[in-house]
Protein backbone atom coordinates (compact mmCIF):
# COMPACT_ATOMS: atom_id res chain seq x y z
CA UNK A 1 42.45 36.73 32.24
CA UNK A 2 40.40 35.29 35.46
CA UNK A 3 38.82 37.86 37.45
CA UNK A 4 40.41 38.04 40.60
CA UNK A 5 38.10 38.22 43.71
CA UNK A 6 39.38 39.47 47.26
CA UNK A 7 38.01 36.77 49.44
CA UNK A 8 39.42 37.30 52.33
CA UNK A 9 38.53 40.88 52.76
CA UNK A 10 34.51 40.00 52.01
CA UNK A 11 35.03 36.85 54.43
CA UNK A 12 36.08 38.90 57.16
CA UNK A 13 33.77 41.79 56.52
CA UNK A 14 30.79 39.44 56.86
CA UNK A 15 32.59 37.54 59.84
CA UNK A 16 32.99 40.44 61.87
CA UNK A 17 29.44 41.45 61.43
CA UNK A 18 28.02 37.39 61.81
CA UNK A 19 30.14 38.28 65.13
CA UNK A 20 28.27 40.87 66.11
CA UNK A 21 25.28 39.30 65.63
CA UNK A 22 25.94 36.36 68.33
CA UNK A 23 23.07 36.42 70.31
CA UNK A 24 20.55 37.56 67.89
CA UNK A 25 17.34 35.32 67.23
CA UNK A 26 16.62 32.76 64.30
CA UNK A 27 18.24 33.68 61.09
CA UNK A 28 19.38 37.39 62.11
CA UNK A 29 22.48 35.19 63.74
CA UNK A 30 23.53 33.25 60.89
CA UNK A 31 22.12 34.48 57.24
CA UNK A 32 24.19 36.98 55.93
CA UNK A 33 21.62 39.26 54.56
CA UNK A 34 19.31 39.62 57.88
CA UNK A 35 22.04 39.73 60.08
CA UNK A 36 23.58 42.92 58.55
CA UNK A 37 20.32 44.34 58.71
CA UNK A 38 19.59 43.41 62.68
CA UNK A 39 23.02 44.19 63.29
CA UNK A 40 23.20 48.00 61.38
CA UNK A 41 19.95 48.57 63.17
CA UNK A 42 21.32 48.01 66.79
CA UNK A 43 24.24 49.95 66.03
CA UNK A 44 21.88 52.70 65.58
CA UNK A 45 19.75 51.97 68.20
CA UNK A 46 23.31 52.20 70.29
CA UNK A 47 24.23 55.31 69.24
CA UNK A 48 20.96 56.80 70.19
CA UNK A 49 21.17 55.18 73.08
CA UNK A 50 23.88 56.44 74.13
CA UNK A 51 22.43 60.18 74.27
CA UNK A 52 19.28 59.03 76.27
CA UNK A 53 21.35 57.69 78.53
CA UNK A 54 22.48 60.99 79.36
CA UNK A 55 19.17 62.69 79.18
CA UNK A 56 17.99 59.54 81.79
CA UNK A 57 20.83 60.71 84.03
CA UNK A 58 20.05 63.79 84.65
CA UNK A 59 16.46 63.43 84.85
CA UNK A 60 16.94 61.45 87.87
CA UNK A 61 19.55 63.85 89.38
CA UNK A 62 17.08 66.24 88.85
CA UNK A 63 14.19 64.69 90.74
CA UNK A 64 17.22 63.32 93.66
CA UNK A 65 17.63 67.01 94.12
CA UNK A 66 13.93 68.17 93.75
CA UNK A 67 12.62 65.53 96.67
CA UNK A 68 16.26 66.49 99.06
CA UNK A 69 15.42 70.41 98.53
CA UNK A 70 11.64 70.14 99.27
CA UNK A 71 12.69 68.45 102.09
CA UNK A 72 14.81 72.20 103.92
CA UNK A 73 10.63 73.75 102.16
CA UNK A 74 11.76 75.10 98.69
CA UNK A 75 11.26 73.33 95.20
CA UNK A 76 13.79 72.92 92.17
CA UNK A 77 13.57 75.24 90.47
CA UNK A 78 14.12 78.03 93.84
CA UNK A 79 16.96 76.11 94.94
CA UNK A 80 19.01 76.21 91.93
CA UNK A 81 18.19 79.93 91.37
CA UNK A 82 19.58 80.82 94.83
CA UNK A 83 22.42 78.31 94.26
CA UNK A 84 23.46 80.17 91.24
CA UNK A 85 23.04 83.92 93.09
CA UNK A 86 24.87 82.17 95.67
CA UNK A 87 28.00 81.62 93.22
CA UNK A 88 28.04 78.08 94.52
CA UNK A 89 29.12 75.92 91.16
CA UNK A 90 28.19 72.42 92.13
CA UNK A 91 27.19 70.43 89.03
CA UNK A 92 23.42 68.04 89.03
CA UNK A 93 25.51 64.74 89.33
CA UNK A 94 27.39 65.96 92.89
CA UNK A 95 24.36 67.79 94.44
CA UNK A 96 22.39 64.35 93.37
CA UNK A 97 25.30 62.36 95.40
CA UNK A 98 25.21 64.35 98.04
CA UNK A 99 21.73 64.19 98.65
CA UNK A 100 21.28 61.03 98.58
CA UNK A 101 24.80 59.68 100.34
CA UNK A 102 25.23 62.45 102.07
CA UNK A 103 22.61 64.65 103.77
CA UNK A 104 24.76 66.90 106.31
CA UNK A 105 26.68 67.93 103.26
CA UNK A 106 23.36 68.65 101.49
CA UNK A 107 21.87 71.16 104.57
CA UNK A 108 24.78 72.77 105.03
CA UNK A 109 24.57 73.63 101.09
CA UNK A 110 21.04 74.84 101.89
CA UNK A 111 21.23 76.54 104.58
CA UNK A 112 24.26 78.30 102.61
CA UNK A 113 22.35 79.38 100.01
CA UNK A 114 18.89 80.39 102.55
């Protein structure tokens, strides 16, 4: 008896990832073997990507809020303290906005929590 060979599910499994690697330079686009490499490789770079885009994020909300609150004459770190004795519960990303669309907004915070 022949052996029997599923052809169409290894032709689309190497389809899909020749399709993924559209774009890619010299033989990771077209050779089967270096293109599932290149291509595995910036899924992973993707995923971590993904969590230092968040990290990025709020790294600059940080230093948006930093620069508006030394601005009123205290740092960070004193803001947020007296923001949290305050009971105010504003998150990074909407004092961040504020800040920097929306300065009124951000002295009357401030002067709140002084």
């Amino acid at each position: 008896m022949p052996r029997s060979v599923n052809h169409v599910a290894s032709r689309m499994r190497r389809k899909r990832i020749l399709k993924h690697a559209k774009g890619f330079f010299g033989r990771r686009k077209n050779v089967w073997t270096v293109a599932k490499n290149a291509v595995e490789r910036s899924w992973q770079y993707a995923y971590v990507g993904r969590k230092q885009k968040k990290r990025e994020y709020r790294a600059i909300w940080i230093q948006r809020i930093n620069a508006a609150s030394r601005q009123h004459g205290m740092s960070y770190s004193q803001f947020m303290g007296k923001l949290h004795k305050a009971n105010i519960d504003i998150n990074r990303k909407v004092l961040a906005d504020l800040a920097l669309n929306n300065p009124d907004a951000f002295t009357a915070i401030v002067e709140k929590v002084k």
